[in-house]
N, C-alpha and C. Protein backbone atom coordinates (compact mmCIF):
# COMPACT_ATOMS: atom_id res chain seq x y z
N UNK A 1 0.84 -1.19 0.00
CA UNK A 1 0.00 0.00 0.00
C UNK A 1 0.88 1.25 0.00
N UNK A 2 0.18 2.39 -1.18
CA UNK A 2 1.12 3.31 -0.83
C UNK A 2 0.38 4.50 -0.49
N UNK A 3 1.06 5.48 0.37
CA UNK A 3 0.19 6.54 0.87
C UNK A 3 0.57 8.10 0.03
N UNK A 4 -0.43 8.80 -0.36
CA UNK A 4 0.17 10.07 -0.90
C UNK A 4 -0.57 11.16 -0.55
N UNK A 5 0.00 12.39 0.27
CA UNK A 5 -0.44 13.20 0.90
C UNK A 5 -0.23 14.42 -0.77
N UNK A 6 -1.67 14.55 -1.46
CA UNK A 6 -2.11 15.34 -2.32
C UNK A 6 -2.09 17.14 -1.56
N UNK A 7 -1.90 17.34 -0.47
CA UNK A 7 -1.98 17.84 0.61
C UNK A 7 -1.15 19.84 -0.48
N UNK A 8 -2.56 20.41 -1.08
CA UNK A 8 -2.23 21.55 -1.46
C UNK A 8 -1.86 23.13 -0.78
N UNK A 9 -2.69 23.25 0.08
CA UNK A 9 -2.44 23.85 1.42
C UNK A 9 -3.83 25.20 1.35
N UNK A 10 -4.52 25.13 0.43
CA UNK A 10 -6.27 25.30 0.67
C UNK A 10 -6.69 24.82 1.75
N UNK A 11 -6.89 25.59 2.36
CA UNK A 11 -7.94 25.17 4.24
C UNK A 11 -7.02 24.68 4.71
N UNK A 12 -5.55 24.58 4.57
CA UNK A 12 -4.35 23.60 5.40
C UNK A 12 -5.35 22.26 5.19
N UNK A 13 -5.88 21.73 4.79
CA UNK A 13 -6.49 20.32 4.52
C UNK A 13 -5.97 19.11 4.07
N UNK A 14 -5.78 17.78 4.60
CA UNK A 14 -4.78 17.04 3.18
C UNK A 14 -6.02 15.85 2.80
N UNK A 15 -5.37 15.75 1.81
CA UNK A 15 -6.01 14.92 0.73
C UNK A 15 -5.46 13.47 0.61
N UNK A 16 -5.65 12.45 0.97
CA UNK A 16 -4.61 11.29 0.76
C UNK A 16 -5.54 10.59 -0.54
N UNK A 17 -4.34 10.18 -1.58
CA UNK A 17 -4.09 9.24 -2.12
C UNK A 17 -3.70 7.68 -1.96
N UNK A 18 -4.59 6.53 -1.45
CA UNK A 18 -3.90 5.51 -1.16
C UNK A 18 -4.28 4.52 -2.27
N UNK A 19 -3.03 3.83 -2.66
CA UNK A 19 -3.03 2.95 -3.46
C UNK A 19 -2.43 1.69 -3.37
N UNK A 20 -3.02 0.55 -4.12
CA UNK A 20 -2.44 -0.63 -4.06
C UNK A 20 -2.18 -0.98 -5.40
N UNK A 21 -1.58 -1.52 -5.93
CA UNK A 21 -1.27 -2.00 -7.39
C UNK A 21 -2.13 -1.00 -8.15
N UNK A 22 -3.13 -1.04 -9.09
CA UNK A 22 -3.43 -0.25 -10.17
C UNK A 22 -4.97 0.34 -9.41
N UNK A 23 -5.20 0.00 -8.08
CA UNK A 23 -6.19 0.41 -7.21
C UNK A 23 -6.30 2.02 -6.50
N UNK A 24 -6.87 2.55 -6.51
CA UNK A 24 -6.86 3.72 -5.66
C UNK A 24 -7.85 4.13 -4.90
N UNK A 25 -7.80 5.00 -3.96
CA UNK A 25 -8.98 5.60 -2.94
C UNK A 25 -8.27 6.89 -2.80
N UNK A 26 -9.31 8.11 -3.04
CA UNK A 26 -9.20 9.23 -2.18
C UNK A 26 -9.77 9.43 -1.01
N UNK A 27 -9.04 9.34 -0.38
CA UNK A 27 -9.78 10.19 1.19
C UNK A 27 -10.04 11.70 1.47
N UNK A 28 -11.00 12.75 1.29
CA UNK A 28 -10.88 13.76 1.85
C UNK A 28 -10.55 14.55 0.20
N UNK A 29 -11.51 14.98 -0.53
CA UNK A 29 -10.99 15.22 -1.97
C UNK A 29 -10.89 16.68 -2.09
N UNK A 30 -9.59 17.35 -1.19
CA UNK A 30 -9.68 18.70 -0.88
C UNK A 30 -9.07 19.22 -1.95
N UNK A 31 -8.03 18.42 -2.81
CA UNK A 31 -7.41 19.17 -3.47
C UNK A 31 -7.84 19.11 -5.08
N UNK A 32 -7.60 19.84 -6.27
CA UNK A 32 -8.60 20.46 -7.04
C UNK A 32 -8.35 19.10 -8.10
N UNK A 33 -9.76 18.81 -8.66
CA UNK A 33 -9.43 17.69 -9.35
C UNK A 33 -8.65 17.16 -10.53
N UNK A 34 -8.73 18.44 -11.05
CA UNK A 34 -6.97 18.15 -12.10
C UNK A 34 -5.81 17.69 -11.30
N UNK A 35 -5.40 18.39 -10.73
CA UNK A 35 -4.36 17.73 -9.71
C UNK A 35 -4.90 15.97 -9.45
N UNK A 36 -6.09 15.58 -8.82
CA UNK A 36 -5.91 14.36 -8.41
C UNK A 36 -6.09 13.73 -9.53
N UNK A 37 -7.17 14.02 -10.66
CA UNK A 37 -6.94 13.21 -11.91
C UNK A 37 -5.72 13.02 -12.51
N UNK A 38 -4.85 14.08 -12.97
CA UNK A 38 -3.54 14.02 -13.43
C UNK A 38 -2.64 13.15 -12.48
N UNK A 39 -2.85 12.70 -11.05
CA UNK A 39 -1.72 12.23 -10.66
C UNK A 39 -2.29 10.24 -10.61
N UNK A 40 -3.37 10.59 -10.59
CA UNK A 40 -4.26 9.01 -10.91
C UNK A 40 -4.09 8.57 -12.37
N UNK A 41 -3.81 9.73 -13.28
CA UNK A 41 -3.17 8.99 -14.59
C UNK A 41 -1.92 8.86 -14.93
N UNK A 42 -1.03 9.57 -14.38
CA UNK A 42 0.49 9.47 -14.40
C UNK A 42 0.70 7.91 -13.46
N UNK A 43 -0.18 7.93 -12.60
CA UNK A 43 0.20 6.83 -12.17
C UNK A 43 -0.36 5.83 -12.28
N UNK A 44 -1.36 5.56 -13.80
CA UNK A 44 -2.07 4.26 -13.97
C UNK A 44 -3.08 3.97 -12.88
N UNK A 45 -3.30 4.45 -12.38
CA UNK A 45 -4.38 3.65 -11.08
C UNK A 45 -6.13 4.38 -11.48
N UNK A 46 -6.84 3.43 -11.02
CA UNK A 46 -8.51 3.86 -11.22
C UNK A 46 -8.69 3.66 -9.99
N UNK A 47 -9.61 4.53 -10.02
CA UNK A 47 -9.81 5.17 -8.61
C UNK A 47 -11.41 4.65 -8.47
N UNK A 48 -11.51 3.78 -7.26
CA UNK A 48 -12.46 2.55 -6.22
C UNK A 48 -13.22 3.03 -6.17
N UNK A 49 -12.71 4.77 -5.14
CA UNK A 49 -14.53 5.12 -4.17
C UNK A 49 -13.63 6.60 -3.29
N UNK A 50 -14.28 7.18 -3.04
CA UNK A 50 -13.83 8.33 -2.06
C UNK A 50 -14.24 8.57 -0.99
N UNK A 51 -13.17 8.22 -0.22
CA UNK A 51 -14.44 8.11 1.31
C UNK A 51 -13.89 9.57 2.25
N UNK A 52 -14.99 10.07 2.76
CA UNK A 52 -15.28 11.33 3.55
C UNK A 52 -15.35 11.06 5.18
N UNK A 53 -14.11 11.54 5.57
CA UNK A 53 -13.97 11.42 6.86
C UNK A 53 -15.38 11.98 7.99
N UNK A 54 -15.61 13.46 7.28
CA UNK A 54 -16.85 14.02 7.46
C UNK A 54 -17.05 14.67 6.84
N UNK A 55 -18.40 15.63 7.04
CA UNK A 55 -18.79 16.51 5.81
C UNK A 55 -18.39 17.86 5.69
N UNK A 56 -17.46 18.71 6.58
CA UNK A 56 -17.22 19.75 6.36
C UNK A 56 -16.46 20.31 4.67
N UNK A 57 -16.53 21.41 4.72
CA UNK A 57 -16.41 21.98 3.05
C UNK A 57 -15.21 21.93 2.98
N UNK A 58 -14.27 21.93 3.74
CA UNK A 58 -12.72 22.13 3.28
C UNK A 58 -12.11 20.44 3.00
N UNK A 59 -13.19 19.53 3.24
CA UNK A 59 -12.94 18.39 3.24
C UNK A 59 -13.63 17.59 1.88
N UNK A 60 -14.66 18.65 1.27
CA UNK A 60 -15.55 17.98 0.12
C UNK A 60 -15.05 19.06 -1.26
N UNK A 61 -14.19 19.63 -1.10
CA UNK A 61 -14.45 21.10 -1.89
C UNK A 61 -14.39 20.02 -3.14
N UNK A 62 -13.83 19.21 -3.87
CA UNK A 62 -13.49 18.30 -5.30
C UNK A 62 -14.45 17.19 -5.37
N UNK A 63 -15.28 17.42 -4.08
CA UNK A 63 -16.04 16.00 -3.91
C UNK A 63 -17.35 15.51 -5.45
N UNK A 64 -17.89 17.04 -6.18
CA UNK A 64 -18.51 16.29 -7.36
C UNK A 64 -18.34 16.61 -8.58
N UNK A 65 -17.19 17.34 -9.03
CA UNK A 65 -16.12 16.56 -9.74
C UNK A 65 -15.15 15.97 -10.11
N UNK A 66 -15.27 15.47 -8.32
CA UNK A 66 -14.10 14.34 -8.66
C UNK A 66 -15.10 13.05 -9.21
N UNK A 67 -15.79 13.03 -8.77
CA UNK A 67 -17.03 12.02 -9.25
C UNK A 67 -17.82 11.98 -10.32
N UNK A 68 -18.23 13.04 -11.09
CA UNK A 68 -17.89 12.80 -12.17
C UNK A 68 -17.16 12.77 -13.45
N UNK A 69 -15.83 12.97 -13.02
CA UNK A 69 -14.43 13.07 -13.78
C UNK A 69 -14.00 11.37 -13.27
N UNK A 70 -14.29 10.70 -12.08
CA UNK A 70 -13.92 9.32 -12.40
C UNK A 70 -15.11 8.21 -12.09
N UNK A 71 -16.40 8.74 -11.52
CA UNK A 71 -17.85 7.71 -11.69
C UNK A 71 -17.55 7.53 -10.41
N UNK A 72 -16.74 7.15 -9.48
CA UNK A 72 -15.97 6.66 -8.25
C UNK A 72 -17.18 7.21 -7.33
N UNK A 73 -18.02 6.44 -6.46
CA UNK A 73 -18.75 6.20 -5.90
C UNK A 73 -17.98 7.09 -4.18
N UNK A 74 -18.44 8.00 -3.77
CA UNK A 74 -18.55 8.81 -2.25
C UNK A 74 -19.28 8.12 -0.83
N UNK A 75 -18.62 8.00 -0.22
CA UNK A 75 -19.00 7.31 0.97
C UNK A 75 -19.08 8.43 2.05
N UNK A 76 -19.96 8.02 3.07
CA UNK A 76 -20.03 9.22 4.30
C UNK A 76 -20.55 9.13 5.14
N UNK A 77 -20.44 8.97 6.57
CA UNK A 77 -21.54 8.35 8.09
C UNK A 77 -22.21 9.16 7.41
N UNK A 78 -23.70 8.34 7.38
CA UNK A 78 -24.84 8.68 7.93
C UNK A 78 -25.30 9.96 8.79
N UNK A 79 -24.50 9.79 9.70
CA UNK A 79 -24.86 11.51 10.51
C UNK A 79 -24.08 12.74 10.21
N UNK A 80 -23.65 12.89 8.86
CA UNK A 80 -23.59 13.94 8.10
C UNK A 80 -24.04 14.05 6.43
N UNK A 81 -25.15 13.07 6.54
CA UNK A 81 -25.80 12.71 5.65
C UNK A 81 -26.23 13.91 5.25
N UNK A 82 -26.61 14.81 5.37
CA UNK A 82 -27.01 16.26 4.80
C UNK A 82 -26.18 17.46 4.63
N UNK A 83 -25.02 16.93 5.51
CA UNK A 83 -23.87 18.07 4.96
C UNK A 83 -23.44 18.39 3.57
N UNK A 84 -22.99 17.78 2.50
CA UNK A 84 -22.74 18.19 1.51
C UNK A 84 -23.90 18.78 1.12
N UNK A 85 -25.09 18.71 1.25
CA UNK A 85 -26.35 19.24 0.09
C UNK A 85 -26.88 20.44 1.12
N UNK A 86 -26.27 20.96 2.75
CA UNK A 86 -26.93 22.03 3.44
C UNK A 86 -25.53 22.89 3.34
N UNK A 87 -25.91 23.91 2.82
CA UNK A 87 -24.73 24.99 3.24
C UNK A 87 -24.04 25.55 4.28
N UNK A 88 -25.37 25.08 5.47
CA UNK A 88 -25.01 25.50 6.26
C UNK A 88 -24.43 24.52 7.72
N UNK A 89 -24.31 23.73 6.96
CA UNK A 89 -24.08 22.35 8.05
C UNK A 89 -22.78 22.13 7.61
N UNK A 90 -22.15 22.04 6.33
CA UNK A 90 -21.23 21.75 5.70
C UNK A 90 -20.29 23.34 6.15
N UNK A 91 -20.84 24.26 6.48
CA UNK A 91 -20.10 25.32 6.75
C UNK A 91 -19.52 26.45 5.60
N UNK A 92 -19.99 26.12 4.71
CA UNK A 92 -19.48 27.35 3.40
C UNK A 92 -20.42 28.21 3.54
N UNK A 93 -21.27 28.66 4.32
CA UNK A 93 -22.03 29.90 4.44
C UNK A 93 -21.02 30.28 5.48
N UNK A 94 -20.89 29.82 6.89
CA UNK A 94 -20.23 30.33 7.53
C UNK A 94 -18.88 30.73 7.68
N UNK A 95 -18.13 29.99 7.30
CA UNK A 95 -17.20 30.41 6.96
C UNK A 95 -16.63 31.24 5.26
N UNK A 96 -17.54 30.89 4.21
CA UNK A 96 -16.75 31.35 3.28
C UNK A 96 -18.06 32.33 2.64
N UNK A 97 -19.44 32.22 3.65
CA UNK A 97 -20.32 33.13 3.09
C UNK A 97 -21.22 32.87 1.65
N UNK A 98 -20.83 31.74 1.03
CA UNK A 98 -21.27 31.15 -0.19
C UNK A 98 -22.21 30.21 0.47
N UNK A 99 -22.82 29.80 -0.71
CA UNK A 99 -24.38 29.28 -0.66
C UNK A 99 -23.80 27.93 -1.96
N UNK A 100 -22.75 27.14 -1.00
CA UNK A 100 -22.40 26.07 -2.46
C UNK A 100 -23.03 24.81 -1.89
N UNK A 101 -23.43 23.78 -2.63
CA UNK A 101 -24.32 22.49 -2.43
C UNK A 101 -23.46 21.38 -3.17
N UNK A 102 -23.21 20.44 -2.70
CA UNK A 102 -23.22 18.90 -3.57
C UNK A 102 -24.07 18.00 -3.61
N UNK A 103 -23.95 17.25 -4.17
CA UNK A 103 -24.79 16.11 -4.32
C UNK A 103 -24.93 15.20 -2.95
N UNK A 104 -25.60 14.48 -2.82
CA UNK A 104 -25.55 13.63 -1.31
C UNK A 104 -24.69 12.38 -1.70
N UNK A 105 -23.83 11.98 -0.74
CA UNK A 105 -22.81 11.00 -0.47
C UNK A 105 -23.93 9.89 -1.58
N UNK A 106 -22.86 8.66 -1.91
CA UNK A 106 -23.64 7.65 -2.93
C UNK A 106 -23.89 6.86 -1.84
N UNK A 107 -23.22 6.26 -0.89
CA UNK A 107 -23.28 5.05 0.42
C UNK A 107 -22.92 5.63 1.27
N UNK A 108 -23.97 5.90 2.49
CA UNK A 108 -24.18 5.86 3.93
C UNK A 108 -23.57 4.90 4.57
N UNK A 109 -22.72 5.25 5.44
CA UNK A 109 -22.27 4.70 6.39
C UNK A 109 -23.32 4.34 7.69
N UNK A 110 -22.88 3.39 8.40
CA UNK A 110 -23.13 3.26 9.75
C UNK A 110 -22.21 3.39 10.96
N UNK A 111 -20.80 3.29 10.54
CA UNK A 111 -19.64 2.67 11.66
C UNK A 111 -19.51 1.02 11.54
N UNK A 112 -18.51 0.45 11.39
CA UNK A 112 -18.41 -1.33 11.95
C UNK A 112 -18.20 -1.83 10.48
N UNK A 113 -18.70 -1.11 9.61
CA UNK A 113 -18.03 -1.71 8.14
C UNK A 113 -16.82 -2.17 7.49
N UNK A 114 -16.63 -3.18 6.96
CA UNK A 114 -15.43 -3.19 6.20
C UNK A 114 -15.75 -3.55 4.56
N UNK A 115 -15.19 -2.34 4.43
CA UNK A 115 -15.20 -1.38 2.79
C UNK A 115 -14.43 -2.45 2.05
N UNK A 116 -14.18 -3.15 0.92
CA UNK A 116 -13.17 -3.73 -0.38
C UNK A 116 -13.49 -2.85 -1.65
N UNK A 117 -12.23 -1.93 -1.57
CA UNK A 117 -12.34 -1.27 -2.39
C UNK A 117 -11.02 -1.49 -3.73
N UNK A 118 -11.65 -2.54 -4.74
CA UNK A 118 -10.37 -2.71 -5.31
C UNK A 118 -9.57 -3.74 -4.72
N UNK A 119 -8.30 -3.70 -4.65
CA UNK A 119 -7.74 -5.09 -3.69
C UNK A 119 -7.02 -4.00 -2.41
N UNK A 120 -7.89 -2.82 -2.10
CA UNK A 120 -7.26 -2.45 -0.73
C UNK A 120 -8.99 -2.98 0.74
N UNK A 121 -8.75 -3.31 1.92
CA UNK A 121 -10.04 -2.76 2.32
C UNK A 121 -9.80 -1.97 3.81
N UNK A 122 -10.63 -1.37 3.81
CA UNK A 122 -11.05 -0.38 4.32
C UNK A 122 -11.71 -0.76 6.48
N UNK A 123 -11.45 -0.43 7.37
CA UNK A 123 -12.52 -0.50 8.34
C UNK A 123 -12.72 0.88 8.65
N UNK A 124 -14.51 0.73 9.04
CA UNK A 124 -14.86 2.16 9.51
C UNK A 124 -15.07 1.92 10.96
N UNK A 125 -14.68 3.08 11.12
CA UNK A 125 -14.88 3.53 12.78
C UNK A 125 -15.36 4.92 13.22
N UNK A 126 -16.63 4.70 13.97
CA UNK A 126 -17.48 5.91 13.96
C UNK A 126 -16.79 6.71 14.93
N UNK A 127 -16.55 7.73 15.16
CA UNK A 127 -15.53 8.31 15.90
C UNK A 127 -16.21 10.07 16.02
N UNK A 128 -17.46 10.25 16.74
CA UNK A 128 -17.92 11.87 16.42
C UNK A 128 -17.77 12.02 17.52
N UNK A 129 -17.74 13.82 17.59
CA UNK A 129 -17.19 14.59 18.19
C UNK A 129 -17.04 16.05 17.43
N UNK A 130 -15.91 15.75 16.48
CA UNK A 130 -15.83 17.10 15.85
C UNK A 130 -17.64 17.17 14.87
N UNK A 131 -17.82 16.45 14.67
CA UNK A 131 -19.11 16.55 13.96
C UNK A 131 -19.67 15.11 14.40
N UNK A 132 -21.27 14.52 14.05
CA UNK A 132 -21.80 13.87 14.37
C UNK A 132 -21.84 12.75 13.73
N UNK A 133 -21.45 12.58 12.06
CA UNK A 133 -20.56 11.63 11.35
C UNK A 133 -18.94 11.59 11.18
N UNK A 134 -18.24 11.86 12.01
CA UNK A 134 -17.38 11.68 12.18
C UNK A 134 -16.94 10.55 11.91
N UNK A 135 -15.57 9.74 10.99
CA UNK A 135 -15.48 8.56 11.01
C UNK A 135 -13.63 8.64 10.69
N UNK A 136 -13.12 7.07 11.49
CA UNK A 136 -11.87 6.85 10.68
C UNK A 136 -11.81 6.00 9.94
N UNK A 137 -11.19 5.72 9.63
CA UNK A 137 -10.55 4.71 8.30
C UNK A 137 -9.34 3.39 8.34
N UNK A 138 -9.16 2.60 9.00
CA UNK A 138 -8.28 1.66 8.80
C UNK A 138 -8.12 0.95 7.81
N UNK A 139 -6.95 0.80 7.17
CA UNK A 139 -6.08 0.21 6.45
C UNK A 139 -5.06 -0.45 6.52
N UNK A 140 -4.78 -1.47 7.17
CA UNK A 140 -3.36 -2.40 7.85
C UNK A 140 -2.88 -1.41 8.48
N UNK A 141 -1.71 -0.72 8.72
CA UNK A 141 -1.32 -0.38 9.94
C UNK A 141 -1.68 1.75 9.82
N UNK A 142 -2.10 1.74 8.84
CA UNK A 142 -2.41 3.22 8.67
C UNK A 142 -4.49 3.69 8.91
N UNK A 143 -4.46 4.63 10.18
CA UNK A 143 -5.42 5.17 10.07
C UNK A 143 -5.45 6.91 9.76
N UNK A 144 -6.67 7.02 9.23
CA UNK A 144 -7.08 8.15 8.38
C UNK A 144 -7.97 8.35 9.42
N UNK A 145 -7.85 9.96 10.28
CA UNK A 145 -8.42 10.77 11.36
C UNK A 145 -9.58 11.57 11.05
N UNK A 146 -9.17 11.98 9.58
CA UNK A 146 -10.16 13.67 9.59
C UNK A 146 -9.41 14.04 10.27
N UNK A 147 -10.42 15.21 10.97
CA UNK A 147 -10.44 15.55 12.39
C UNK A 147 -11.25 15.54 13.66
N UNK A 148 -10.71 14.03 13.81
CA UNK A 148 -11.28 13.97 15.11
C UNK A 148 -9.69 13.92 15.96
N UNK A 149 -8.66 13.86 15.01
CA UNK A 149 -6.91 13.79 16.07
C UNK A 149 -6.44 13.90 15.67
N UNK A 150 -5.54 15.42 15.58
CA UNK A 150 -4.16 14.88 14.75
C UNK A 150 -2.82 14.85 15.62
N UNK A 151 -1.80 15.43 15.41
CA UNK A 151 -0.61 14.90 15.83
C UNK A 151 -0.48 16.01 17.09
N UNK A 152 -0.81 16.45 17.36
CA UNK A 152 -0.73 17.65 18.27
C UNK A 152 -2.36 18.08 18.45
N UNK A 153 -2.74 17.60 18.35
CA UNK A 153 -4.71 18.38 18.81
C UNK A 153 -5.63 17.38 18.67
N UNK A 154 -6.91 17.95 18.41
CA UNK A 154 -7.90 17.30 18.08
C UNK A 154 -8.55 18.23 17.70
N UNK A 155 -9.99 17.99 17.15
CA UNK A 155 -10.95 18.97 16.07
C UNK A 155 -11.73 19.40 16.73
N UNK A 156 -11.93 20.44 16.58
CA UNK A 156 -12.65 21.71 17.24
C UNK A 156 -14.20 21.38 17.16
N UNK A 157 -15.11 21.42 18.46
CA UNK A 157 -16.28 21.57 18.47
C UNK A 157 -17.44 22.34 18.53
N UNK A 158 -17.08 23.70 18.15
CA UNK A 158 -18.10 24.34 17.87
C UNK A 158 -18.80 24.91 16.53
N UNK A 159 -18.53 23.58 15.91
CA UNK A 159 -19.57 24.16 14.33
C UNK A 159 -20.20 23.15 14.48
N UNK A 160 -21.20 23.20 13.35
CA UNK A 160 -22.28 22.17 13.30
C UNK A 160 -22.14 20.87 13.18
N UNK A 161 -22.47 20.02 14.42
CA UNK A 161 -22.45 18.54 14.95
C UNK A 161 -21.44 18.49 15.63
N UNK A 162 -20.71 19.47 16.39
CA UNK A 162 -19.63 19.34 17.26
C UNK A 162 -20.98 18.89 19.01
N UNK A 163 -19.89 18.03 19.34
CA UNK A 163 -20.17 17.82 20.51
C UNK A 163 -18.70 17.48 21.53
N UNK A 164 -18.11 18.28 22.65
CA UNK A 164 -16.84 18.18 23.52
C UNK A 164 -16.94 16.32 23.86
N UNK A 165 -18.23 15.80 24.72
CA UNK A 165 -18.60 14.82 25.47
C UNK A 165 -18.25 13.96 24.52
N UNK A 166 -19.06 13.81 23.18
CA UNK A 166 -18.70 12.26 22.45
C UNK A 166 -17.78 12.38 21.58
N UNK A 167 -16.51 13.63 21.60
CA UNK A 167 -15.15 13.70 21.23
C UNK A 167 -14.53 12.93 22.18
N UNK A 168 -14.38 13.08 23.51
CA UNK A 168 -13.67 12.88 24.50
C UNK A 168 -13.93 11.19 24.48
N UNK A 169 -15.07 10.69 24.15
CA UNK A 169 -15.44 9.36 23.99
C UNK A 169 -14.82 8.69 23.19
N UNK A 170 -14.53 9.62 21.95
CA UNK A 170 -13.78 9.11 20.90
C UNK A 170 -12.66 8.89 20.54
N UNK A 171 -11.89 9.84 21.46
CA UNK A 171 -10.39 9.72 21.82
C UNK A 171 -10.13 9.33 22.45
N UNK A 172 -10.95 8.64 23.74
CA UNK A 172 -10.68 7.11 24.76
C UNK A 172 -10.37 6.42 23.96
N UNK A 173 -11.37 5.93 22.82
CA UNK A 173 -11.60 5.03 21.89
C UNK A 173 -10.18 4.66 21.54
N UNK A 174 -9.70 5.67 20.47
CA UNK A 174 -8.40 5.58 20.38
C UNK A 174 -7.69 5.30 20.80
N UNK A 175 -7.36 6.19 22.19
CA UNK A 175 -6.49 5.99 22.99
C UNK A 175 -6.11 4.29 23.51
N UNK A 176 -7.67 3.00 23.40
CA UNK A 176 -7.45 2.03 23.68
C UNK A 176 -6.50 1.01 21.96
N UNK A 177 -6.48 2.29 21.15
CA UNK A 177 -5.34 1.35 20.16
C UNK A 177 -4.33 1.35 19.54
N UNK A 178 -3.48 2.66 21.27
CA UNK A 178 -2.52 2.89 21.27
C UNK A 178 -1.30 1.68 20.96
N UNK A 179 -1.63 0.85 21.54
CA UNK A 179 -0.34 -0.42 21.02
C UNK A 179 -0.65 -1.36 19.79
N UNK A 180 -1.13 -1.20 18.91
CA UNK A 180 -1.81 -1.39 17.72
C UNK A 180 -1.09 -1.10 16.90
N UNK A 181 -0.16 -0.47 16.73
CA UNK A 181 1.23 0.07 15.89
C UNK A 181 0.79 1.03 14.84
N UNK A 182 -0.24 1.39 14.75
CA UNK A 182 -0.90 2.49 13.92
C UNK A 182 -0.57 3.50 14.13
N UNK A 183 -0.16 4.35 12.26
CA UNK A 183 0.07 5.42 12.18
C UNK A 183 -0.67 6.31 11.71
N UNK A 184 -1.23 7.50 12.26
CA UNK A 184 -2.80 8.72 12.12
C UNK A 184 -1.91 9.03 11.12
N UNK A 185 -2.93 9.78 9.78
CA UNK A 185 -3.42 10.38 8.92
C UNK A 185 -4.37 11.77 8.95
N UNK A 186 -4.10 12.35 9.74
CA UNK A 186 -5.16 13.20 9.96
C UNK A 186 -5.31 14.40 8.81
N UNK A 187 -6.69 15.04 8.83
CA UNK A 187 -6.89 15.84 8.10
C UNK A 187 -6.22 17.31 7.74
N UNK A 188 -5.36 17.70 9.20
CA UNK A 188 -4.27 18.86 8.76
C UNK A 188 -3.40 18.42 9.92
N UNK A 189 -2.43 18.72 8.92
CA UNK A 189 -0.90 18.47 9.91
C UNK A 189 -0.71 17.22 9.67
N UNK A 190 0.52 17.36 9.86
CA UNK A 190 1.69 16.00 9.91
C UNK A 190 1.11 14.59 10.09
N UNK A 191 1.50 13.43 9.73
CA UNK A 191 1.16 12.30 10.27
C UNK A 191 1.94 12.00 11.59
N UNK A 192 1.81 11.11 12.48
CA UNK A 192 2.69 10.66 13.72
C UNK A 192 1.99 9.20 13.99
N UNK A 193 2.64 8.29 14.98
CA UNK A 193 2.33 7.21 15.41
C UNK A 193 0.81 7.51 16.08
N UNK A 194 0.37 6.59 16.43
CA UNK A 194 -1.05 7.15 17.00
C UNK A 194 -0.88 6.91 18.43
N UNK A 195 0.07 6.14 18.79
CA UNK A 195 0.63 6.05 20.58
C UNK A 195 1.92 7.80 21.11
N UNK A 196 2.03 8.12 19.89
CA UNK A 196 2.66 9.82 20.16
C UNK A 196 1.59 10.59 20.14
N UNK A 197 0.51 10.76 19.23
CA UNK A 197 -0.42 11.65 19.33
C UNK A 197 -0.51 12.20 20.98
N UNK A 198 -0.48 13.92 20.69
CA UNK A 198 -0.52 14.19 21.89
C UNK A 198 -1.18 14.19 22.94
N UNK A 199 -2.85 14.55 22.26
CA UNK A 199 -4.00 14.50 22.76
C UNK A 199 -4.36 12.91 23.51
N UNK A 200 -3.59 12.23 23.54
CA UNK A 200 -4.00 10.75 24.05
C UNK A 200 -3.45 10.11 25.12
């Protein structure tokens, strides 16, 4: 498996590229889709599915044309099932004052899934706090945070579906897979071991 931080520096947001042989997944399709198309054809790979850590806008900004520039099917908990299509849940009214909409995720999540996407797969783990679909991503020894943790913090709860209580729940969570040898991916900033993460 290989990991590629697409990571343009719009919203400080990163974008991972993970691939296995001629397989790919975007996580988090922040960065602009020429960029991820051009680097999905330089590098031969077709791209599985795009899965959305959560629904905030700095996290979907490529989310529907990246989809229809590769058909690649969008995944997303359930409890931000209306973020991409509300402006104001997704946060581009509030923060950027625009009135922009996407399409709704193609597959709803629940949490407890395991995704085969291509010959990589995927586990979900419901993990809210910073928002109310909050989710991570396991992949053999690499997890994908969003932001619910990154290497020095955790994700801020006061926009829409933030809750402090079932963050703090969620970073127990974690915290129990500290010896698990897993390395975070989070949505801004650096990667680190997930037993260094500071917050834990």
């Amino acid at each position: 498996m290989r990991i590629r931080n697409l990571y343009r520096g719009g919203w400080l947001s990163n974008c991972y590229l993970v691939s296995e042989g001629s397989d790919a997944v975007i996580i988090d399709p922040s960065s602009p889709t020429e960029e991820i198309t051009d680097m999905l054809a330089r590098a031969e790979l077709t791209l599985r599915g795009i899965l959305l850590t959560h629904g905030h806008f700095d996290h979907i900004l490529s989310l529907d044309s990246l989809r229809d520039a590769t058909g690649a099917p969008a995944y997303l908990h359930h409890g931000d099932a209306d973020f991409p299509t509300d402006a104001s849940q997704s946060c581009y009214l509030t923060i950027l004052g625009r009135d922009i909409r996407h399409r709704a995720a193609d597959v709803l999540l629940m949490g407890g899934e395991v995704l085969t996407l291509g010959s990589m797969t995927f586990s979900v783990l419901h993990t809210p706090g910073h928002t109310g679909g909050c989710v991570c991503y396991r992949c053999e020894d690499a997890l994908f945070t969003g932001d619910t943790i990154f290497a020095e913090g955790y994700g801020r709860t006061d926009l829409p579906g933030g809750n402090a209580m079932l963050l703090r729940e969620s970073l127990n969570r974690l915290a129990g897979m500290q010896d698990e040898g897993l390395t975070i991916y989070p949505g801004h900033g650096l990667s680190c071991l997930l037993a260094d993460a500071a917050m834990l």
